[in-house]
PDB file of N, CA and C in Angstrom:
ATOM      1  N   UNK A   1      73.653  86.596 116.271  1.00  0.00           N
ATOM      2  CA  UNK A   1      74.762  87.229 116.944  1.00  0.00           C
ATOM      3  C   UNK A   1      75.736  87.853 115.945  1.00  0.00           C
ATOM      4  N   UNK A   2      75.707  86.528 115.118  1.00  0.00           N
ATOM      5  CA  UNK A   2      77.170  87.618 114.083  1.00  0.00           C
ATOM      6  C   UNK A   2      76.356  88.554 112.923  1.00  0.00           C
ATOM      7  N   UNK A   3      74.852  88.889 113.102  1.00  0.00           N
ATOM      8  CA  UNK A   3      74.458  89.363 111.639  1.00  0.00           C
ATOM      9  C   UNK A   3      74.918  90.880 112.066  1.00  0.00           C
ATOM     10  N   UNK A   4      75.370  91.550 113.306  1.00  0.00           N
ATOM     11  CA  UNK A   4      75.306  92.419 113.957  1.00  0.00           C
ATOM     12  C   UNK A   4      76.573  93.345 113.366  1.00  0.00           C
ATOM     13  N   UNK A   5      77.618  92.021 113.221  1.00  0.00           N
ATOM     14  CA  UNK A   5      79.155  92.559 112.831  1.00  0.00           C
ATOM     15  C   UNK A   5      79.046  92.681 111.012  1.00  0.00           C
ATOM     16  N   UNK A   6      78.298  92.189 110.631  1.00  0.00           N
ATOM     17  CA  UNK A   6      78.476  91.724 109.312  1.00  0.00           C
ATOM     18  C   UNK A   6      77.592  93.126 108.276  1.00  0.00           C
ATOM     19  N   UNK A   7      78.455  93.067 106.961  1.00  0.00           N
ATOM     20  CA  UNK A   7      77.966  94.238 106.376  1.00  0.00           C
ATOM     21  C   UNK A   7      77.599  93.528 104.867  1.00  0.00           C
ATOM     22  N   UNK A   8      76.273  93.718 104.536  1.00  0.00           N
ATOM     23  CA  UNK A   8      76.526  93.016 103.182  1.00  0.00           C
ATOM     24  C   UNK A   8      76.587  94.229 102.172  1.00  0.00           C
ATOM     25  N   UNK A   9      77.190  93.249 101.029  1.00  0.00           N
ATOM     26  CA  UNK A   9      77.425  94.514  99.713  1.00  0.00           C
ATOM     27  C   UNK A   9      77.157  93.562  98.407  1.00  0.00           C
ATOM     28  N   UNK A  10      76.548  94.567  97.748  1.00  0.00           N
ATOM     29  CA  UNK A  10      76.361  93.726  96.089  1.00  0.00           C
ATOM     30  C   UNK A  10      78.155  93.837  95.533  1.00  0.00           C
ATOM     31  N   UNK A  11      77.562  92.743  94.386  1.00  0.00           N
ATOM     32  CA  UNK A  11      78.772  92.614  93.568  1.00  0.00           C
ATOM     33  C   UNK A  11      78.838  93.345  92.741  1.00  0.00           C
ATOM     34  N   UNK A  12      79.846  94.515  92.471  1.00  0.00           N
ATOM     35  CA  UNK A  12      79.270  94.928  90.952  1.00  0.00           C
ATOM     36  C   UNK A  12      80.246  94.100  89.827  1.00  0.00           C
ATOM     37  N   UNK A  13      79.779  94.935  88.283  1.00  0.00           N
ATOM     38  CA  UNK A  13      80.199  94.063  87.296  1.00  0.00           C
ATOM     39  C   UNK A  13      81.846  94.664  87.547  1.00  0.00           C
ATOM     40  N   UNK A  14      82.856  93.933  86.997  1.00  0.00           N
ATOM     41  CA  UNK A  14      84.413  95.263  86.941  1.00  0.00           C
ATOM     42  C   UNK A  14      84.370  95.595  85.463  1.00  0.00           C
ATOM     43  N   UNK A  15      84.965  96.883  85.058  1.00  0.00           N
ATOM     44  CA  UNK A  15      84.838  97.347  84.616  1.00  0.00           C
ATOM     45  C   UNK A  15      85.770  96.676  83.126  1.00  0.00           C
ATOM     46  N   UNK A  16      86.781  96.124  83.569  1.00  0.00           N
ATOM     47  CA  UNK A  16      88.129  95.549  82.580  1.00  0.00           C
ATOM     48  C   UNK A  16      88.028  94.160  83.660  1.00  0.00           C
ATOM     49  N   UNK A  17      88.955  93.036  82.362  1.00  0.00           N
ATOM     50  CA  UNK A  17      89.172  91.869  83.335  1.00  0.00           C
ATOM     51  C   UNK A  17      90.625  92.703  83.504  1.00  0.00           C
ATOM     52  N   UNK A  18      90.790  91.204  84.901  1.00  0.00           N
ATOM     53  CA  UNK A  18      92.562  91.468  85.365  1.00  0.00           C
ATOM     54  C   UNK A  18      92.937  90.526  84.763  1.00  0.00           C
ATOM     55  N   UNK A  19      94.406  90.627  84.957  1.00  0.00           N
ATOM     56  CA  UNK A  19      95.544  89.284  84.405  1.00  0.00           C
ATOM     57  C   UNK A  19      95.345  88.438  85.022  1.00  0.00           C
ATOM     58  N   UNK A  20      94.910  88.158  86.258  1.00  0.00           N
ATOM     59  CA  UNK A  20      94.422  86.551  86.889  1.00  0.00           C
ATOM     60  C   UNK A  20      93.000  87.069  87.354  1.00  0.00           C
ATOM     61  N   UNK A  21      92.348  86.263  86.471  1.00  0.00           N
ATOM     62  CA  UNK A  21      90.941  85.943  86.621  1.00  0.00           C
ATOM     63  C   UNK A  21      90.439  85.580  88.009  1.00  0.00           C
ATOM     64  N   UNK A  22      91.340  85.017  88.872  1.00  0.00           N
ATOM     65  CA  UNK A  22      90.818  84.631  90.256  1.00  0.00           C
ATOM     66  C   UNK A  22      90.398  85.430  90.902  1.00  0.00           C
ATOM     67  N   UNK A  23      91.550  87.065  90.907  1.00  0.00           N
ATOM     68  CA  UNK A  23      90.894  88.128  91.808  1.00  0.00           C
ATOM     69  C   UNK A  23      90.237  88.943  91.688  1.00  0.00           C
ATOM     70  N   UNK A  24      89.275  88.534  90.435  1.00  0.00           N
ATOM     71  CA  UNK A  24      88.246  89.216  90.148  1.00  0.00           C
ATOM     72  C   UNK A  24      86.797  89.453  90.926  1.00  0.00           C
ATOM     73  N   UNK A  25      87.325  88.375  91.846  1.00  0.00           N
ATOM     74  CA  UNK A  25      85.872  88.519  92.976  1.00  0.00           C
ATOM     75  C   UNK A  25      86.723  89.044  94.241  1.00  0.00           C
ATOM     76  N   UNK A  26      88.086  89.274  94.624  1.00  0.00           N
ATOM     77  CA  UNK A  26      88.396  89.885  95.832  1.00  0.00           C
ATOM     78  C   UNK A  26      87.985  91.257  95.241  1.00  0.00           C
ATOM     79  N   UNK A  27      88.378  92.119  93.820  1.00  0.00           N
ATOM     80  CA  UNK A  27      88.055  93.269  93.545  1.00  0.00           C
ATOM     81  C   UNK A  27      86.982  93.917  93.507  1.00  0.00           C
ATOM     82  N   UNK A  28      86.114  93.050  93.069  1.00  0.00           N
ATOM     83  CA  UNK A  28      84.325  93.060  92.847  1.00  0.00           C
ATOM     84  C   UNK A  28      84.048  93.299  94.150  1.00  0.00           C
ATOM     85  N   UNK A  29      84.488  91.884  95.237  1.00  0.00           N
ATOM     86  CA  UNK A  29      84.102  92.544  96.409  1.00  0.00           C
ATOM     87  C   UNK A  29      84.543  93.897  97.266  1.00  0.00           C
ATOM     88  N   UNK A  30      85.774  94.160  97.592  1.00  0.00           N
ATOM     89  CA  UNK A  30      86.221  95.579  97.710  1.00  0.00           C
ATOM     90  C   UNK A  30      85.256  97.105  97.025  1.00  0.00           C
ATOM     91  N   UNK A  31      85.288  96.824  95.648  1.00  0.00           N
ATOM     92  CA  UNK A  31      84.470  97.856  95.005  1.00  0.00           C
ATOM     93  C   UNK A  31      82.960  97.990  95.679  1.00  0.00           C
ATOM     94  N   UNK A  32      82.441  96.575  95.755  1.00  0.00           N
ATOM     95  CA  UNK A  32      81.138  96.555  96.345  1.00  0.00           C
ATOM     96  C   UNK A  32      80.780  97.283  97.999  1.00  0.00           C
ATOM     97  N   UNK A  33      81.951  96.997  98.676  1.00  0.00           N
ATOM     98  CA  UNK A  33      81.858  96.982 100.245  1.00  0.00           C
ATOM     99  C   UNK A  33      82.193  99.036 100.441  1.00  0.00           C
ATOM    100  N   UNK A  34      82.709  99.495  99.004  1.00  0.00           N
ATOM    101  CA  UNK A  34      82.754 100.497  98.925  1.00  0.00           C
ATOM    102  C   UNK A  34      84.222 100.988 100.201  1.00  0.00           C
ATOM    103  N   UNK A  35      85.016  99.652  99.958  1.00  0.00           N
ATOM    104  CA  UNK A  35      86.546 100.451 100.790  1.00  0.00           C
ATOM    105  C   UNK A  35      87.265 101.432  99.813  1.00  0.00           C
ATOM    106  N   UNK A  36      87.941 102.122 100.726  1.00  0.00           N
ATOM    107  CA  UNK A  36      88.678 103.317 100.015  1.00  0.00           C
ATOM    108  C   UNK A  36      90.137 102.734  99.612  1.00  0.00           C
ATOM    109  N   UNK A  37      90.333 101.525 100.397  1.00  0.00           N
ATOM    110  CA  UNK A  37      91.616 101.178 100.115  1.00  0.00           C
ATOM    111  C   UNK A  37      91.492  99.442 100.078  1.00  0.00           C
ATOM    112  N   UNK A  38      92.364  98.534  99.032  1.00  0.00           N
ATOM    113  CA  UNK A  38      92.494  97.547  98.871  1.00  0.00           C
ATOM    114  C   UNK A  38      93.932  97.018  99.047  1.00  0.00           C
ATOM    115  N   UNK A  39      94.355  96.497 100.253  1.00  0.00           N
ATOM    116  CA  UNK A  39      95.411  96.299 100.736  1.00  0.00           C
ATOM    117  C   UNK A  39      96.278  95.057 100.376  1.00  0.00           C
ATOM    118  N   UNK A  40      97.542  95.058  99.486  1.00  0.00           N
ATOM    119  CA  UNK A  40      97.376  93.548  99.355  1.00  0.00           C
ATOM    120  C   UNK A  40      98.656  93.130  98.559  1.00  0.00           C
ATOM    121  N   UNK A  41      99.683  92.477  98.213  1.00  0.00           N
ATOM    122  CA  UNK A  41     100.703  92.184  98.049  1.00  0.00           C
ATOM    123  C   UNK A  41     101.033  91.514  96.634  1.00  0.00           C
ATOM    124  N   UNK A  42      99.575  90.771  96.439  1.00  0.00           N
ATOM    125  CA  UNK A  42      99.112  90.622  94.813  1.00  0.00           C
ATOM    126  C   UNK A  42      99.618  91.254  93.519  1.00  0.00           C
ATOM    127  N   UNK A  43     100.877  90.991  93.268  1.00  0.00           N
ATOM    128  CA  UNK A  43     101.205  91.479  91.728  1.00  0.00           C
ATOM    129  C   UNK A  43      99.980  91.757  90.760  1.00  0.00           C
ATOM    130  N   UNK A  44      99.755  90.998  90.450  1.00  0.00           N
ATOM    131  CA  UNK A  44      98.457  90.851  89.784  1.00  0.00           C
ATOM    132  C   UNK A  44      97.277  91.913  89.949  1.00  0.00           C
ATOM    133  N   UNK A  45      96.786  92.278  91.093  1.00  0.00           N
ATOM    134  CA  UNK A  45      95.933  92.592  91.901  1.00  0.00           C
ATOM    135  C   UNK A  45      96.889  94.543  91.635  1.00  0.00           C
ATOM    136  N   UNK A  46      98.112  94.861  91.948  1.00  0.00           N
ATOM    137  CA  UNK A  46      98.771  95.865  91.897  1.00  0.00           C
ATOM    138  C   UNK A  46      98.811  96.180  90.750  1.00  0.00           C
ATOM    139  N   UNK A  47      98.577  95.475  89.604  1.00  0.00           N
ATOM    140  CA  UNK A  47      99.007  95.722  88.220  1.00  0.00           C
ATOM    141  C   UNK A  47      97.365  96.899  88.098  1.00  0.00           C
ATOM    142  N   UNK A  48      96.161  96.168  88.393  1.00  0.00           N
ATOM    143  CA  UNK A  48      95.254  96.248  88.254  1.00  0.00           C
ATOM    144  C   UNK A  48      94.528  98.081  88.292  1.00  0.00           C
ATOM    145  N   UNK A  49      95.609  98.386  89.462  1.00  0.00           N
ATOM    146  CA  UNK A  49      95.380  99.564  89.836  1.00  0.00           C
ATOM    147  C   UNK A  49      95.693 100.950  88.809  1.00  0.00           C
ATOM    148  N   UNK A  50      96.514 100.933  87.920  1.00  0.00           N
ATOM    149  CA  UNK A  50      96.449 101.236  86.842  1.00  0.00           C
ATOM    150  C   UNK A  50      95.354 101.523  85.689  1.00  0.00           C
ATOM    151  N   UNK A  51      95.425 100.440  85.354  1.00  0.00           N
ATOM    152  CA  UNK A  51      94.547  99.819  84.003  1.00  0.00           C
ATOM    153  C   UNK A  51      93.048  99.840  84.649  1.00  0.00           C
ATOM    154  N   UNK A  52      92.396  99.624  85.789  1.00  0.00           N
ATOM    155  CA  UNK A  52      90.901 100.335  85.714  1.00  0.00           C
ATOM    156  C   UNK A  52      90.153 101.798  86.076  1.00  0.00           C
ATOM    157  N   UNK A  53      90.844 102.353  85.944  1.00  0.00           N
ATOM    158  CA  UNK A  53      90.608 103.874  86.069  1.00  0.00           C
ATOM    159  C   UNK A  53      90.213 104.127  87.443  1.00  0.00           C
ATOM    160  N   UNK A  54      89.413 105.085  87.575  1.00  0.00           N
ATOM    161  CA  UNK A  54      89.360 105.766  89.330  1.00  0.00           C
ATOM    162  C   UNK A  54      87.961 104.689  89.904  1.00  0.00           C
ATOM    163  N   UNK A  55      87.470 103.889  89.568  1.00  0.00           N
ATOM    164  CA  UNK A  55      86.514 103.357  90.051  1.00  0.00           C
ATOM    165  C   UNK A  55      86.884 102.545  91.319  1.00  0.00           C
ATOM    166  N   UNK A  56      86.565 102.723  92.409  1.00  0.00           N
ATOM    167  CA  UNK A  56      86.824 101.616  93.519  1.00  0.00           C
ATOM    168  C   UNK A  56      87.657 102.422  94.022  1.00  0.00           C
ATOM    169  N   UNK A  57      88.447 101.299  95.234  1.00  0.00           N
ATOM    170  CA  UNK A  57      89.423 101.499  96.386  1.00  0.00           C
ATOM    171  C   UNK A  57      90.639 101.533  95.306  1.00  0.00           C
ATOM    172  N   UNK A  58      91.719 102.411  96.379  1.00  0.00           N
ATOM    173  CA  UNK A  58      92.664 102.298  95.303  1.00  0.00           C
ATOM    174  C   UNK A  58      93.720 100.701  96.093  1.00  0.00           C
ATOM    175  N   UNK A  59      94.302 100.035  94.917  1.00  0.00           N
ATOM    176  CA  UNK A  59      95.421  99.345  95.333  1.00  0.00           C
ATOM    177  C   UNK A  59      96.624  99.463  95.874  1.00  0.00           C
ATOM    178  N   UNK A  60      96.895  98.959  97.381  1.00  0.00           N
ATOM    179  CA  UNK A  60      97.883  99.612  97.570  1.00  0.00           C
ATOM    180  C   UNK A  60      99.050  98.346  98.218  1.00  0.00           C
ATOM    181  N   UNK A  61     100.204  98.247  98.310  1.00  0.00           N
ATOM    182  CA  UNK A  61     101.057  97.059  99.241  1.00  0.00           C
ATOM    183  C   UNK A  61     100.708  97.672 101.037  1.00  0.00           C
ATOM    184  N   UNK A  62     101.022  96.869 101.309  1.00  0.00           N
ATOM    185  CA  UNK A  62     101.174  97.017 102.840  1.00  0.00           C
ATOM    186  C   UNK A  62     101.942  98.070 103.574  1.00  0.00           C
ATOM    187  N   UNK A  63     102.975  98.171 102.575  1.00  0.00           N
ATOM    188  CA  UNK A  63     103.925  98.978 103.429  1.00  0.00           C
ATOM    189  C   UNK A  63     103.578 100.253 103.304  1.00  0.00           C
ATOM    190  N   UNK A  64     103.115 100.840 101.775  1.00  0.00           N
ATOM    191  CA  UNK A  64     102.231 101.876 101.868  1.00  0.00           C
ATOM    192  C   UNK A  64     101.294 102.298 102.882  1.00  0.00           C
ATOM    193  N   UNK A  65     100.347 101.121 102.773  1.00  0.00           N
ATOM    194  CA  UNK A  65      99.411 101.445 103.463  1.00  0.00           C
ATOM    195  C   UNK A  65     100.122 102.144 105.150  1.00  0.00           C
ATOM    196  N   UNK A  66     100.571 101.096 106.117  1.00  0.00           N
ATOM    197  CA  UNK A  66     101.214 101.444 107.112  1.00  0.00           C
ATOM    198  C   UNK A  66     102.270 102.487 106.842  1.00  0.00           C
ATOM    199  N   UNK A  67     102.638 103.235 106.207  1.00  0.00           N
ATOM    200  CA  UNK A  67     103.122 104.799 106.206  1.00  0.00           C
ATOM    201  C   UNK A  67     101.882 105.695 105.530  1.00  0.00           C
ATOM    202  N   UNK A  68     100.705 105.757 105.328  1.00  0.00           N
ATOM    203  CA  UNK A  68      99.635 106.216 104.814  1.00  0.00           C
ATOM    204  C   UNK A  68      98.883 106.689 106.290  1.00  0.00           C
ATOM    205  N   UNK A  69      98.954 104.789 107.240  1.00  0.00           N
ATOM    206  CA  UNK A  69      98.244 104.714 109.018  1.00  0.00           C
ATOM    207  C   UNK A  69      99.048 106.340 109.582  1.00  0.00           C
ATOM    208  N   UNK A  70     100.564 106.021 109.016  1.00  0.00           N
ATOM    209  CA  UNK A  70     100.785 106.978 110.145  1.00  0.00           C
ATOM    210  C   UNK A  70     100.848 108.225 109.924  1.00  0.00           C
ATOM    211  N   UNK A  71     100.742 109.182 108.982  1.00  0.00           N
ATOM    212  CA  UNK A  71     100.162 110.094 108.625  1.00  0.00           C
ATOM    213  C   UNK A  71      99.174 110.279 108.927  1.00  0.00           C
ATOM    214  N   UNK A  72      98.186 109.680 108.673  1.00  0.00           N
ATOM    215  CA  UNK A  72      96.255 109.824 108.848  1.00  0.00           C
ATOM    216  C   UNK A  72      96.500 109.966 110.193  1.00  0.00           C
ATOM    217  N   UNK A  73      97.182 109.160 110.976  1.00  0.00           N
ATOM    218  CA  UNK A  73      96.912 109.263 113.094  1.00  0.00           C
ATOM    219  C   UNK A  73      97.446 111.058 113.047  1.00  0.00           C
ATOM    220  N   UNK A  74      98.478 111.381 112.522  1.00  0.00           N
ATOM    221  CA  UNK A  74      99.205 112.565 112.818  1.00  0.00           C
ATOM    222  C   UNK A  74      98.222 113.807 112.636  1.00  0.00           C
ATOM    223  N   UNK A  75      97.292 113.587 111.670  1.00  0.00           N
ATOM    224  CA  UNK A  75      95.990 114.165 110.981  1.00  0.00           C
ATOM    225  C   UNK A  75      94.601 113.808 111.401  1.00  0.00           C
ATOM    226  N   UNK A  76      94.765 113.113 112.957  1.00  0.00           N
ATOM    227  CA  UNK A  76      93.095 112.374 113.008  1.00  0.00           C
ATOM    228  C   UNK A  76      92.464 113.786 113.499  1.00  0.00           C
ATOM    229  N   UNK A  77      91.085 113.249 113.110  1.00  0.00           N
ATOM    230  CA  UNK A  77      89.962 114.445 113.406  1.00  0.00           C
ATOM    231  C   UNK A  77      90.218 115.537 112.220  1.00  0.00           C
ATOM    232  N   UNK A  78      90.584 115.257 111.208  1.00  0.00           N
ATOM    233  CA  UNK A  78      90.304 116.429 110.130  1.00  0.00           C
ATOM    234  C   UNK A  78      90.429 115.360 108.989  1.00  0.00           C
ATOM    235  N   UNK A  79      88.577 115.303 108.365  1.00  0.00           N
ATOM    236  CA  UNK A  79      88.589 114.656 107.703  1.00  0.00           C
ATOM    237  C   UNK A  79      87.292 113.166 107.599  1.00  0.00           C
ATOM    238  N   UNK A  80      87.050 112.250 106.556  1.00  0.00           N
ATOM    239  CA  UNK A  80      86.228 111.887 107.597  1.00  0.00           C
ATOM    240  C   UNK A  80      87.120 109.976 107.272  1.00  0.00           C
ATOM    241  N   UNK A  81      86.572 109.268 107.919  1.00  0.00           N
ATOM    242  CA  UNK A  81      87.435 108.061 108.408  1.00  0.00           C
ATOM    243  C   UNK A  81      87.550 107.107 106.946  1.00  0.00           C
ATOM    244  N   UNK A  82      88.200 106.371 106.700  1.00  0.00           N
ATOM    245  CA  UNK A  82      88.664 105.524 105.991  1.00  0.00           C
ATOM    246  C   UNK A  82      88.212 103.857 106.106  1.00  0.00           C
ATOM    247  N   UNK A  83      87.795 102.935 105.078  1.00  0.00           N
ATOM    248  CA  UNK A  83      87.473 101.812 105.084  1.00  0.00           C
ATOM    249  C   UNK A  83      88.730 100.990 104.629  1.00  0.00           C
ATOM    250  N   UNK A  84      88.877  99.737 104.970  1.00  0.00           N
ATOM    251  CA  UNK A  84      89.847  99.211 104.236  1.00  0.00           C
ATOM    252  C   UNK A  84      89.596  97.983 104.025  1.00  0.00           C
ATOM    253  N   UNK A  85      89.247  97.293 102.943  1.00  0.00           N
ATOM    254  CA  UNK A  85      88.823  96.420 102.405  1.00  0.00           C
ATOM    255  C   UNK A  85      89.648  95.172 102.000  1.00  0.00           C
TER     256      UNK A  85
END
């Protein structure tokens, strides 16, 4: 039943470590699942977005993101859809 909802993705390697080693597998996974955007409040995780060049989703806070939602609605149908990881 649930294999239906479920998407698998490899891990890839990252390219640089981060400053906390922990979210090195939320990033790995994001990069893998191939989202365009990595949503997330993580200092750490925000620093990151910088320092590994264009590879992956980009890092973004929340509040971004939700003024990003409401633009894209103002713009739907031109374009093609967005993942968010």
């Amino acid at each position: 039943m649930y294999s239906k909802l479920m998407h698998s993705a490899s891990i890839p390697t990252l390219p640089a470590t981060l400053r906390d080693p922990t979210d090195e597998k939320v990033l790995a996974l994001a990069i893998g699942a191939e989202g365009d955007y990595l949503v997330t409040g993580d200092e750490d995780l925000l620093s990151a977005q910088s320092n590994r060049g264009c590879r992956g989703p980009q890092i973004i806070r929340p509040t971004t993101f939700l003024a990003l939602l409401k633009t894209t609605k103002q713009a739907e149908g031109r374009g093609r859809s967005r993942r968010v990881a």
